[in-house]
C-alpha atoms as a PDB file:
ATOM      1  CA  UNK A   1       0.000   0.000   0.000  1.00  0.00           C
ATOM      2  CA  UNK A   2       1.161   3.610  -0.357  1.00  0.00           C
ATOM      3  CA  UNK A   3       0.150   6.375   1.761  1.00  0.00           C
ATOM      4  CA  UNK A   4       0.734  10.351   0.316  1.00  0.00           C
ATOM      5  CA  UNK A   5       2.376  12.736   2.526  1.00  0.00           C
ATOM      6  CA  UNK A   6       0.649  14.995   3.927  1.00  0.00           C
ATOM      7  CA  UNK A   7      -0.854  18.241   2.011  1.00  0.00           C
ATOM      8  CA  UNK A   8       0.158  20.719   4.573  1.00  0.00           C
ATOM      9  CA  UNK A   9       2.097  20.804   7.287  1.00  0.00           C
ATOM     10  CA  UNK A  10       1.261  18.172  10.019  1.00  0.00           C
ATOM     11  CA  UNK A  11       0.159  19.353  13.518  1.00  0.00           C
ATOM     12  CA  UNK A  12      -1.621  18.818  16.529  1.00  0.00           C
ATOM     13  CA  UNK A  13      -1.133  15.409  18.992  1.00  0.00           C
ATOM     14  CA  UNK A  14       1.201  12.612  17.236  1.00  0.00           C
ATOM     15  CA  UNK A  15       1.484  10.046  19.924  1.00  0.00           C
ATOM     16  CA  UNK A  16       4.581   7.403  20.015  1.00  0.00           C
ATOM     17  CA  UNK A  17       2.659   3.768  19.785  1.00  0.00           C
ATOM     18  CA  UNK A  18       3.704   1.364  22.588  1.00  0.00           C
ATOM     19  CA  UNK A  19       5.033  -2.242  21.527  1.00  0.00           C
ATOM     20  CA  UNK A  20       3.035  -4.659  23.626  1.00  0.00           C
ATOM     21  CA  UNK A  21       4.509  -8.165  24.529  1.00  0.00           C
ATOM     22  CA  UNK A  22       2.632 -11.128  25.682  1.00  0.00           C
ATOM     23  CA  UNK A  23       4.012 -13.070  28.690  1.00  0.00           C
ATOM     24  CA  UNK A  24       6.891 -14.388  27.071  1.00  0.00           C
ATOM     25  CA  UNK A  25       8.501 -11.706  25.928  1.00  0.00           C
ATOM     26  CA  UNK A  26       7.128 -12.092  22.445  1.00  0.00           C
ATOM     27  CA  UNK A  27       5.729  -9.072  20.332  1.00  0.00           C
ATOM     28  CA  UNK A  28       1.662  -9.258  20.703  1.00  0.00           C
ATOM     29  CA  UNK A  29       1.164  -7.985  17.258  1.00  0.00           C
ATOM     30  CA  UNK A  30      -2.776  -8.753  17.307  1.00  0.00           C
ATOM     31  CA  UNK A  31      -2.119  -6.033  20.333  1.00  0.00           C
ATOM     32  CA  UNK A  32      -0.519  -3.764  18.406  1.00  0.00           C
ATOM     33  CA  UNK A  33      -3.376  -3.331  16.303  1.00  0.00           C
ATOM     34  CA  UNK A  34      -5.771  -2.912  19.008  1.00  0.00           C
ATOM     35  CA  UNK A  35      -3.250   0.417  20.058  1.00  0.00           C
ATOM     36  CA  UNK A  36      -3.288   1.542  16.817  1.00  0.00           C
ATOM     37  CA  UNK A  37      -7.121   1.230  16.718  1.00  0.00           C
ATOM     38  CA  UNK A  38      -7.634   3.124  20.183  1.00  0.00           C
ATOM     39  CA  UNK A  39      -5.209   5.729  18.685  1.00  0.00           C
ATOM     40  CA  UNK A  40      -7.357   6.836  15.910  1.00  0.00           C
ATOM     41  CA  UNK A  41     -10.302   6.218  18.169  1.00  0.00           C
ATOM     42  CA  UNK A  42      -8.634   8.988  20.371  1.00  0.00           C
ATOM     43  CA  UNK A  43      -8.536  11.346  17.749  1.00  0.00           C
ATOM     44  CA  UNK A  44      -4.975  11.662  17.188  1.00  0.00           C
ATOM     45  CA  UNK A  45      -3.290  13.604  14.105  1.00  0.00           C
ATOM     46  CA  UNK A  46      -0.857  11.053  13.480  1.00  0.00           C
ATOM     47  CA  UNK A  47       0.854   8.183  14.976  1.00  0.00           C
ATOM     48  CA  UNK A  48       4.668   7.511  15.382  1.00  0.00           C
ATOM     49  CA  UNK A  49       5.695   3.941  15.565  1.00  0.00           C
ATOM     50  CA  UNK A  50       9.289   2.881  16.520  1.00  0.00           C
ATOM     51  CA  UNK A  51      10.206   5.370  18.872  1.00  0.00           C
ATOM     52  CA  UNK A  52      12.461   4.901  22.305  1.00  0.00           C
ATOM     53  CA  UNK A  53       8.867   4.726  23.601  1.00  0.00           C
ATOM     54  CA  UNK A  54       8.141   1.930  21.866  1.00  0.00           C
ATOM     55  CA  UNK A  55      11.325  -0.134  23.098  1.00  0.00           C
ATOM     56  CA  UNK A  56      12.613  -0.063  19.449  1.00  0.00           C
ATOM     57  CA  UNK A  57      16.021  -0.840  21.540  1.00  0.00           C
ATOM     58  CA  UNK A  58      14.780  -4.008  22.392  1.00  0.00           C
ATOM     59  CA  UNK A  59      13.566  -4.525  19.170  1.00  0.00           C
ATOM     60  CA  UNK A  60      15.246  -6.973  16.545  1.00  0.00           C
ATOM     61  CA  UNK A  61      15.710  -6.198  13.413  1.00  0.00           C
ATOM     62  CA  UNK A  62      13.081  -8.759  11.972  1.00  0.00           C
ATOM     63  CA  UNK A  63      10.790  -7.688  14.534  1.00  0.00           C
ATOM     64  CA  UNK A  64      10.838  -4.185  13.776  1.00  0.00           C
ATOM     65  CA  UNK A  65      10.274  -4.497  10.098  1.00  0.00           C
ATOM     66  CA  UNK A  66       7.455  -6.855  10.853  1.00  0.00           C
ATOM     67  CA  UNK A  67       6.087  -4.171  13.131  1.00  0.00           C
ATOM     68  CA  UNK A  68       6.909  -1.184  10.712  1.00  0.00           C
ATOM     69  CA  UNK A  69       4.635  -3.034   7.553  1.00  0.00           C
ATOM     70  CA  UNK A  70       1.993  -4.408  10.000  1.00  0.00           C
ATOM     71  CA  UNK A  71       1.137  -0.657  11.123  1.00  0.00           C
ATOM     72  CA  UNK A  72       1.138   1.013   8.259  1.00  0.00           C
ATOM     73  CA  UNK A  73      -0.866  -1.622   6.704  1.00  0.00           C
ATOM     74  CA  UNK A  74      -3.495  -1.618   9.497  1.00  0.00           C
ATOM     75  CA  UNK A  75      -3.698   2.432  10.105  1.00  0.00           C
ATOM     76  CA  UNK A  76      -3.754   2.346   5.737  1.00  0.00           C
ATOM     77  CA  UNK A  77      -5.195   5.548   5.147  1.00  0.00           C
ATOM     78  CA  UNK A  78      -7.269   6.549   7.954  1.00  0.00           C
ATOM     79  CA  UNK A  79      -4.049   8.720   9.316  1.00  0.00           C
ATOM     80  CA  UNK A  80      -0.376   9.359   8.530  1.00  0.00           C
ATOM     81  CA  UNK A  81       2.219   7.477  10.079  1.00  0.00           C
ATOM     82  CA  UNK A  82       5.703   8.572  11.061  1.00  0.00           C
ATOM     83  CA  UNK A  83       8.219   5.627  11.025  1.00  0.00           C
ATOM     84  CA  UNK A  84      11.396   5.987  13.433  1.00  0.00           C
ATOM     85  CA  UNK A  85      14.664   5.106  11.980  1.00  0.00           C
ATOM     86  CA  UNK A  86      17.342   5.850  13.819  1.00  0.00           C
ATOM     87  CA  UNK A  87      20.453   4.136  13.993  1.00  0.00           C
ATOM     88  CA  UNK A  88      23.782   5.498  14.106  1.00  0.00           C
ATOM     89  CA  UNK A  89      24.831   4.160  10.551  1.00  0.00           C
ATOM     90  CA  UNK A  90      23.716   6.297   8.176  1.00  0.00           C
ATOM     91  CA  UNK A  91      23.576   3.123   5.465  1.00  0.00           C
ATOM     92  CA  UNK A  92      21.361   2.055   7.677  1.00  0.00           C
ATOM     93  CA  UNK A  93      19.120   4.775   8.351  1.00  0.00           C
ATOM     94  CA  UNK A  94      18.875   5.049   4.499  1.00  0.00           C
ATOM     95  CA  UNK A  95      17.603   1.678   4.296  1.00  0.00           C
ATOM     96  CA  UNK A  96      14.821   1.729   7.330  1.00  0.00           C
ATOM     97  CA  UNK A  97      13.700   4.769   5.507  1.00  0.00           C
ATOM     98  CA  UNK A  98      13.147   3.850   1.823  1.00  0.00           C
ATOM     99  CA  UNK A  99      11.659   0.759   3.595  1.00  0.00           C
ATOM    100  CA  UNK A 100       9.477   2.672   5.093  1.00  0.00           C
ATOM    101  CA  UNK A 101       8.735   4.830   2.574  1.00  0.00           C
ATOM    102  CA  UNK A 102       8.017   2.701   0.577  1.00  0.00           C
ATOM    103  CA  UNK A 103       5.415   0.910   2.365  1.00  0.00           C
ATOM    104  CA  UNK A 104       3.427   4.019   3.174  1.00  0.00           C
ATOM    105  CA  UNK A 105       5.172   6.087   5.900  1.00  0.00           C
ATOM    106  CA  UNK A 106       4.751   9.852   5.862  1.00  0.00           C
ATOM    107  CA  UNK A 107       7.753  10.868   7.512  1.00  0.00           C
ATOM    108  CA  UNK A 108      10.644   9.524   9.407  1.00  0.00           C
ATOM    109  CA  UNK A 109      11.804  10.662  12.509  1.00  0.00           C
ATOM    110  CA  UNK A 110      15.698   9.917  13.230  1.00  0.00           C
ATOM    111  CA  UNK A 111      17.769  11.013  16.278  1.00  0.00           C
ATOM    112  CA  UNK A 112      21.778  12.206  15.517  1.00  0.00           C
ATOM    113  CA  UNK A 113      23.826   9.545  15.321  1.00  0.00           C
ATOM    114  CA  UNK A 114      25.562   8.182  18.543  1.00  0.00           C
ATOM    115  CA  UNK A 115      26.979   5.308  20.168  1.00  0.00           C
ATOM    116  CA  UNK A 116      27.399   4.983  24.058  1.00  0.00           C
ATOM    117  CA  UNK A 117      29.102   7.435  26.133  1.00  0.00           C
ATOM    118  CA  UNK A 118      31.665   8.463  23.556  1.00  0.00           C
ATOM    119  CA  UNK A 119      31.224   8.083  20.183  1.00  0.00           C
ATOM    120  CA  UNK A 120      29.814  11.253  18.877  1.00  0.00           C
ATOM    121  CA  UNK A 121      30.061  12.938  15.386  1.00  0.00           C
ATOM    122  CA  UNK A 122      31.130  16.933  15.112  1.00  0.00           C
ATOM    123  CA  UNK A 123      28.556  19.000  13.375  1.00  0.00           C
ATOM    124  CA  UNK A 124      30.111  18.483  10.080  1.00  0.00           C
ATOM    125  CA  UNK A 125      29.622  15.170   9.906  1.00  0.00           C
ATOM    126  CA  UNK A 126      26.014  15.689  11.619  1.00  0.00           C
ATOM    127  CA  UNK A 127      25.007  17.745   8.960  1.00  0.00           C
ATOM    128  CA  UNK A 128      26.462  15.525   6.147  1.00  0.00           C
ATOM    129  CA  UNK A 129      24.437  12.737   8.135  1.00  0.00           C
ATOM    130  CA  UNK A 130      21.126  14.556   7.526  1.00  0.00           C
ATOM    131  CA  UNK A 131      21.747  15.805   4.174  1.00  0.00           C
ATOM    132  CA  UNK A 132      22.658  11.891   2.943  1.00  0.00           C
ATOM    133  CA  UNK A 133      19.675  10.591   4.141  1.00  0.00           C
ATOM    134  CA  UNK A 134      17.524  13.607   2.852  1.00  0.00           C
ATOM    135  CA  UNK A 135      18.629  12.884  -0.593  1.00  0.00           C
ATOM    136  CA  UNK A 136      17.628   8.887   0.170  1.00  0.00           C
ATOM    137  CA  UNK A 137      13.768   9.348   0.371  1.00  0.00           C
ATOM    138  CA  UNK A 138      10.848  11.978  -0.906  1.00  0.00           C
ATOM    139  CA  UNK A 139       9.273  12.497   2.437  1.00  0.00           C
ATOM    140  CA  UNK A 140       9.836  14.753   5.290  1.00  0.00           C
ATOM    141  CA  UNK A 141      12.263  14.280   8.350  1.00  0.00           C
ATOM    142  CA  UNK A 142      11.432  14.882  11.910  1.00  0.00           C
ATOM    143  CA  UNK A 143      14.620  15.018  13.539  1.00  0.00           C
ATOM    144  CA  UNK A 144      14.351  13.785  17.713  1.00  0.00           C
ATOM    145  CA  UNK A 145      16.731  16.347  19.720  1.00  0.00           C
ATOM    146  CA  UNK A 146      16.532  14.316  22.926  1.00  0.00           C
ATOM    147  CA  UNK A 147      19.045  14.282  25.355  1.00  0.00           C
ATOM    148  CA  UNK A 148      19.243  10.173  25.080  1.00  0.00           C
ATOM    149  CA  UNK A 149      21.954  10.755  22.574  1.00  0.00           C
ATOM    150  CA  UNK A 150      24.349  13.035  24.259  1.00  0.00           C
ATOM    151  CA  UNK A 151      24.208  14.862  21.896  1.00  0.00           C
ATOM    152  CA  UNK A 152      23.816  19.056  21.883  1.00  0.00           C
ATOM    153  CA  UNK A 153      21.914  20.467  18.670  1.00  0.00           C
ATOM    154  CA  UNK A 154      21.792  24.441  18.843  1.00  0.00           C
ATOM    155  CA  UNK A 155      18.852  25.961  17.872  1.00  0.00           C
ATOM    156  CA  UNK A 156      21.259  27.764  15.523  1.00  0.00           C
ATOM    157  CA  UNK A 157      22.456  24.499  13.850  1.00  0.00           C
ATOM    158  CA  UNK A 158      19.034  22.710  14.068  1.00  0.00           C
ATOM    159  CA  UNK A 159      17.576  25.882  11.848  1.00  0.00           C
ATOM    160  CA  UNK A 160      20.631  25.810   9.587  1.00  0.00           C
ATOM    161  CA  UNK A 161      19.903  21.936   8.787  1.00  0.00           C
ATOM    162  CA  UNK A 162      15.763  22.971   8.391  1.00  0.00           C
ATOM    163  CA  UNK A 163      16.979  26.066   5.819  1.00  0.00           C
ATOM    164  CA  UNK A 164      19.857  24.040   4.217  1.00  0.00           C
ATOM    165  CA  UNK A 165      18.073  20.226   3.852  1.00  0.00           C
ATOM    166  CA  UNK A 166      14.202  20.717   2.490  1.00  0.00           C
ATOM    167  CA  UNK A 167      13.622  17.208   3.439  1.00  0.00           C
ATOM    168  CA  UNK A 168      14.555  18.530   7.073  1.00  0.00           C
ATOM    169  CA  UNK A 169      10.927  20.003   8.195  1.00  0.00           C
ATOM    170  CA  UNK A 170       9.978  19.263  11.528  1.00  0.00           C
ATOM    171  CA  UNK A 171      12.283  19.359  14.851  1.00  0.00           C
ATOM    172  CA  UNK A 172      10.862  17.544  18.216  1.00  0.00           C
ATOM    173  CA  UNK A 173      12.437  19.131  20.624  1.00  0.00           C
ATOM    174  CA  UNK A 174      12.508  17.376  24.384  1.00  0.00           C
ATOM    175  CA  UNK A 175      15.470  19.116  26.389  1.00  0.00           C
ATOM    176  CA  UNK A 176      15.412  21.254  29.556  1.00  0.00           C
ATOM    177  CA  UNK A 177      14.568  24.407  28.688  1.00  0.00           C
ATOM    178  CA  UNK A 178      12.153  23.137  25.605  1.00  0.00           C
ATOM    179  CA  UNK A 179      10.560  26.756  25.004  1.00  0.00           C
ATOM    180  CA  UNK A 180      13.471  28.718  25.203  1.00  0.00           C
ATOM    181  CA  UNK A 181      14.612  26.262  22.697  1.00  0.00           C
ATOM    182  CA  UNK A 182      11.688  26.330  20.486  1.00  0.00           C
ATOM    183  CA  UNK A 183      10.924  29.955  20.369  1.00  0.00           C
ATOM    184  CA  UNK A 184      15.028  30.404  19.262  1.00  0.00           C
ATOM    185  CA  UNK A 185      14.400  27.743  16.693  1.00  0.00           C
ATOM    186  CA  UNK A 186      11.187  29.351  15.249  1.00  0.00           C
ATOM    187  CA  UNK A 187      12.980  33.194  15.268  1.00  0.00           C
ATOM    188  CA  UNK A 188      15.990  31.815  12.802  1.00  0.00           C
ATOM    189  CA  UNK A 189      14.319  29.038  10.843  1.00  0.00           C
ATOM    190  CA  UNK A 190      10.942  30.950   9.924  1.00  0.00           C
ATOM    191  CA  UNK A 191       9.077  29.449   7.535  1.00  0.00           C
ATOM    192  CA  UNK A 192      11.899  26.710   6.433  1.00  0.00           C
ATOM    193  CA  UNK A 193      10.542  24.551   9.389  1.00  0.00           C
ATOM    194  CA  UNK A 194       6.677  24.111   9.309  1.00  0.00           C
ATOM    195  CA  UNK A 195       6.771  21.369  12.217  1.00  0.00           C
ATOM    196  CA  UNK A 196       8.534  22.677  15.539  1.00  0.00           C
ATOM    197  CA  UNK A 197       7.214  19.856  17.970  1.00  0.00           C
ATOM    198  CA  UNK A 198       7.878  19.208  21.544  1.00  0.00           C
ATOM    199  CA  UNK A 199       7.733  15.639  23.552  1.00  0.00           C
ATOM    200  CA  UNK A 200       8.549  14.644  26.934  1.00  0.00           C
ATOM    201  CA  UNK A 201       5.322  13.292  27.343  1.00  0.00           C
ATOM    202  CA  UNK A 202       3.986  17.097  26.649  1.00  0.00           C
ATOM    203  CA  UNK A 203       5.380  17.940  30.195  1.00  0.00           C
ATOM    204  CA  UNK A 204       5.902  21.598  28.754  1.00  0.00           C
ATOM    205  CA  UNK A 205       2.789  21.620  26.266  1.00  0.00           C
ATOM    206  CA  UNK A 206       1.543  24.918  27.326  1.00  0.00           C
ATOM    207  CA  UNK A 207       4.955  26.922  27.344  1.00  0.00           C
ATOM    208  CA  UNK A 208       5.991  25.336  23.928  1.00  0.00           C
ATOM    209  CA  UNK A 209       2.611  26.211  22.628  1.00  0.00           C
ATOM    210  CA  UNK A 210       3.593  29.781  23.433  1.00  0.00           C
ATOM    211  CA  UNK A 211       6.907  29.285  22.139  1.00  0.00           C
ATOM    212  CA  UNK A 212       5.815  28.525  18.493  1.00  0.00           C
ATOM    213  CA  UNK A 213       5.111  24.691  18.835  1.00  0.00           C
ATOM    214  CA  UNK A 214       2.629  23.149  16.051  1.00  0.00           C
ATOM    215  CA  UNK A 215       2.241  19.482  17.567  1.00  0.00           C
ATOM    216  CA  UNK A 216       3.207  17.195  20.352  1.00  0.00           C
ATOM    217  CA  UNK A 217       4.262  13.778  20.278  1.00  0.00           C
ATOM    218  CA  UNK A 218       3.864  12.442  23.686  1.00  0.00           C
ATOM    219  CA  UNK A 219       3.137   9.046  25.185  1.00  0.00           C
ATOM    220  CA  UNK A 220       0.169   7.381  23.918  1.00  0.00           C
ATOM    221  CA  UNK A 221      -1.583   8.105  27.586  1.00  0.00           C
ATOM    222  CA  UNK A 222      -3.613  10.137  26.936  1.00  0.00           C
ATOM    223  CA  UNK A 223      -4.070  11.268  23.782  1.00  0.00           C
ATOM    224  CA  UNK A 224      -7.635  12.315  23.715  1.00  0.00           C
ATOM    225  CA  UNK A 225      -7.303  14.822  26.805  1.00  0.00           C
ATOM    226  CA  UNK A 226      -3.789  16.347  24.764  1.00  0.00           C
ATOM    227  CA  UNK A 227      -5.658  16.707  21.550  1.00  0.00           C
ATOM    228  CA  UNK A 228      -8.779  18.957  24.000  1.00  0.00           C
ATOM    229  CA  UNK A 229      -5.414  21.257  24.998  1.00  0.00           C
ATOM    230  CA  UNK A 230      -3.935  21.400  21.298  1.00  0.00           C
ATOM    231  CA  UNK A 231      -7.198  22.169  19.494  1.00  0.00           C
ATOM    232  CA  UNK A 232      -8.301  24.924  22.491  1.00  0.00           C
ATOM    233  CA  UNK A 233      -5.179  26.672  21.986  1.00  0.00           C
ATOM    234  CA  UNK A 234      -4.965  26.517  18.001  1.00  0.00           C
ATOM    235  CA  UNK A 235      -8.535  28.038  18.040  1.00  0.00           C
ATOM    236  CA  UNK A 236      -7.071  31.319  20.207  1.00  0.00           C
ATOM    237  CA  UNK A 237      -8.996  30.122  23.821  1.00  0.00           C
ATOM    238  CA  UNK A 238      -5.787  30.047  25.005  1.00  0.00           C
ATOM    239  CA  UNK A 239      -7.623  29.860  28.572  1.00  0.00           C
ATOM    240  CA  UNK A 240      -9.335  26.801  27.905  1.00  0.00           C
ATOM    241  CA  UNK A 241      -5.868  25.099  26.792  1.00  0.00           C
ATOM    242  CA  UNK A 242      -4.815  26.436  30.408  1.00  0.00           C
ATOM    243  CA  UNK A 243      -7.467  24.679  32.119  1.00  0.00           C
ATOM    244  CA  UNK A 244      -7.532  21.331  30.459  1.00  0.00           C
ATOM    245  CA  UNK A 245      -3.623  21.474  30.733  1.00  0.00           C
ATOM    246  CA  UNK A 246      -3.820  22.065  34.622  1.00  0.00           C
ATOM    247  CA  UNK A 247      -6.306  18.886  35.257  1.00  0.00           C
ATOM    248  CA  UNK A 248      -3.985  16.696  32.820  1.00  0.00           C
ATOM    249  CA  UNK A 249      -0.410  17.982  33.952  1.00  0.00           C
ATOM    250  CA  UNK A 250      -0.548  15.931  37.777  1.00  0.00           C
ATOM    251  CA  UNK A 251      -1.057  12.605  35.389  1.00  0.00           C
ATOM    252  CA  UNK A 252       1.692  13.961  32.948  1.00  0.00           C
ATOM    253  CA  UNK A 253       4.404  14.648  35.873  1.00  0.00           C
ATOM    254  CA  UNK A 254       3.689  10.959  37.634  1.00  0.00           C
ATOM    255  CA  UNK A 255       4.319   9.478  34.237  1.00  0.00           C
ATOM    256  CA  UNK A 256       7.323  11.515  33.213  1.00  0.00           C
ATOM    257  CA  UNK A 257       9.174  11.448  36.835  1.00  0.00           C
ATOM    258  CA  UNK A 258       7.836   8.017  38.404  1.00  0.00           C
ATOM    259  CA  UNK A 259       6.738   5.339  35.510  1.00  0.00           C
ATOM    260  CA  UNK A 260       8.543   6.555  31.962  1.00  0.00           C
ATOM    261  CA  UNK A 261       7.332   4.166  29.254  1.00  0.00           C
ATOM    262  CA  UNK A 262       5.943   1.668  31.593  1.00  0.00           C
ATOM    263  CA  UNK A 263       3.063   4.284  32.246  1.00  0.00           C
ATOM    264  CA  UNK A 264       0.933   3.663  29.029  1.00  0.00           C
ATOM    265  CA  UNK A 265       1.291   0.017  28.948  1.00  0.00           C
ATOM    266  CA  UNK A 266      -0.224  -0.244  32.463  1.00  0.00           C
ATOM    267  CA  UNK A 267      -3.252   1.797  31.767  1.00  0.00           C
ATOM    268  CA  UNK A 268      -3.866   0.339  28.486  1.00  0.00           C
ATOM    269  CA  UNK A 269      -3.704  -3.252  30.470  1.00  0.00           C
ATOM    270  CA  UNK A 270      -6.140  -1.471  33.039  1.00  0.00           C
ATOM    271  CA  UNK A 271      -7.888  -0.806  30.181  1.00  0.00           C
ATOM    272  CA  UNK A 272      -8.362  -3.788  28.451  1.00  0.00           C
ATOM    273  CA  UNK A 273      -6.716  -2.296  25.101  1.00  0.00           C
ATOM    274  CA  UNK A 274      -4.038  -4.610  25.721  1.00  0.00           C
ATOM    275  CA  UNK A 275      -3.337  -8.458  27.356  1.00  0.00           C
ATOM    276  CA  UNK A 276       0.237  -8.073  28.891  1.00  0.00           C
ATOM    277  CA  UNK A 277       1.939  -4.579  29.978  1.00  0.00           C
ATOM    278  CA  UNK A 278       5.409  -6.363  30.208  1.00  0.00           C
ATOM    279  CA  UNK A 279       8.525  -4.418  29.355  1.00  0.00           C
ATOM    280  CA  UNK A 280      11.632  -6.319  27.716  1.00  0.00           C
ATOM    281  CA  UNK A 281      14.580  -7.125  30.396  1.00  0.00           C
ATOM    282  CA  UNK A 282      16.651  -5.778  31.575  1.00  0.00           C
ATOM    283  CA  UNK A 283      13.928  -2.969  32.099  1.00  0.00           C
ATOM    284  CA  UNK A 284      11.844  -3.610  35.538  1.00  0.00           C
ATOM    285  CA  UNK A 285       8.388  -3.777  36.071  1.00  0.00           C
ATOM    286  CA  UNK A 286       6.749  -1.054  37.487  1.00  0.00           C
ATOM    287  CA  UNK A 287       6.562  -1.285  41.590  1.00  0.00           C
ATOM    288  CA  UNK A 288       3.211  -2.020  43.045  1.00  0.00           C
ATOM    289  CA  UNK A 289       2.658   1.118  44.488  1.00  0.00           C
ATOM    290  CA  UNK A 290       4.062   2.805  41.637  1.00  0.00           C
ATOM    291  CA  UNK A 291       1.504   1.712  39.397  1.00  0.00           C
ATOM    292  CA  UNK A 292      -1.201   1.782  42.438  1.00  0.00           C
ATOM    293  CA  UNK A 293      -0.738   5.933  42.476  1.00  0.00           C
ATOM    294  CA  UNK A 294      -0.632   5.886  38.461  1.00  0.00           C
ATOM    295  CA  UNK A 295      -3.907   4.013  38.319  1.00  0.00           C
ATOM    296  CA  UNK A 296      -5.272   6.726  40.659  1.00  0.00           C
ATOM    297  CA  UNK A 297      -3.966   9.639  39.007  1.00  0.00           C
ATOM    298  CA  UNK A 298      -5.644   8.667  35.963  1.00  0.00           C
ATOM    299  CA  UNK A 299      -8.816   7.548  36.920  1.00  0.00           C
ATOM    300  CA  UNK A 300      -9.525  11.106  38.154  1.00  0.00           C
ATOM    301  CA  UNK A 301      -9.124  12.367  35.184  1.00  0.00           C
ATOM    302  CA  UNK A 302     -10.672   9.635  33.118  1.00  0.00           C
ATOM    303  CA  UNK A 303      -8.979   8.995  30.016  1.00  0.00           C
ATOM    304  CA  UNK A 304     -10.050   7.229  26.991  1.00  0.00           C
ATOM    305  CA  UNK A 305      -7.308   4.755  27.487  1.00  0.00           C
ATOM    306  CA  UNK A 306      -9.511   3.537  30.651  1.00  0.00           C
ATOM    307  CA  UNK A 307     -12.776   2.998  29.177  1.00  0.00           C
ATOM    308  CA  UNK A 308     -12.056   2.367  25.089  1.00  0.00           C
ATOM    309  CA  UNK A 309     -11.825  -1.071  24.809  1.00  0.00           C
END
């Protein structure tokens, strides 16, 4: 199948898809469809697959190019699909992403390269990296500034890669300081980046909204209650966004400082969206009362995740 990409710009809530496992450690991929189907249930712009917060780490290579064509063949058309990539080859980045390009991927999201503690390129060869893949494929880039890699990207070399690389059109920025970040990256790229995004689980949503940000890609934890936030504050009731961001932030802090990826797998077990919230060893398993006060938190606030399935 082949999926276009996308008219305009993309925006609004672009959550990172969880990969369930069943209790043997082996990818539930009749789950996987169920979290894509709650997904677009929730109302989401888009959906990234692949991501760090779907333990594409843990991931072998087999497995993640049976996950990559069973998602975009399930989601087909009904929304676009951004396909992570990343690797610290750039062969190999080249190759996930005509792979997934051809098989009906919108865009491809792809941290710098890096290896361990140590092995980091210099901006030269950063740039080079970016600009070799961008002449790869026909369809957008999303590059991941996350402070997993190690790696620092200025806003001032970020916006020099979005003016210098067309393929280079959307930035998701998750670092301390996100807004500062984002507003700096907005003032010298202009209109040579349509996509400044932020993360984190939208820990920052409202301040990067301020800052310039079009979209979020968070967790998948609450989608529906993120998109309420993202449409309020694209419509100009910037009070409203306030609001709905104040009851959602308590559940947005317990995820991002207690439970990390482990948060959306339990409620969508709680849920009934999927049959098995185990993580891949060496990761742990959420503590009891760690997922007791998560539970909580969220059913306060009721989320779709709680009541879709």
């Amino acid at each position: 199948m082949s999926q276009s990409t996308p008219p305009e710009a993309l925006r609004g809530v672009v959550p990172v898809a969880p990969t369930p496992f069943d209790d043997n450690g082996e990818v539930d991929y009749e789950g996987q469809r169920r979290v894509l189907d709650f997904l677009i249930d929730a109302g989401v712009d888009a959906i990234c697959i692949l991501a760090n917060y779907s333990e594409q780490f843990s991931l072998t290579d087999d497995e993640r190019e049976r996950l990559s064509a069973l998602c975009l063949d399930h989601v087909a058309d009904r929304v676009h699909v951004v396909v992570t990539t990343s690797h610290y080859s750039r062969k190999v980045v080249i190759e996930r992403s005509r792979r997934a390009q051809a098989a009906g991927a919108a865009m491809v999201m792809l941290m710098t390269p890096y290896h361990g503690a140590t092995i980091r390129p210099d901006e030269a060869d950063i740039f080079d990296f970016f600009q070799g893949v961008a002449a790869a494929i026909d369809i957008p880039i999303m590059i991941q500034d996350a402070p997993v890699s190690g790696v620092t990207l200025s806003a001032a070399f970020l916006a020099r890669l979005a003016c210098e690389i067309d393929k280079v059109q959307y930035v998701k920025v998750e670092v301390p300081s996100a807004a500062a970040k984002l507003r700096d990256l907005v003032s010298r790229a202009g209109d040579a980046l349509p996509g400044p995004f932020d993360g984190e689980e939208s820990i920052t949503l409202l301040p990067d909204l301020d800052a310039g940000a079009t979209g979020t890609m968070p967790s998948a934890l609450q989608p529906d209650l993120l998109r309420g936030i993202v449409q309020s504050y694209q419509a100009g009731d910037r009070a409203r966004a306030m609001a709905l961001y104040e009851r959602s932030l308590p559940l947005i802090l317990y995820e991002n400082r207690q439970c990390g990826l482990r948060a959306t797998k339990a409620l969508m077990y709680e849920g009934g969206i999927i049959q098995c919230e185990h993580v891949r060893a060496p990761m742990p398993a959420l503590h009891s009362a760690t997922r007791a006060g998560l539970v909580e938190l969220a059913r306060r606030i009721d989320p779709l995740i709680l009541r879709w399935a």
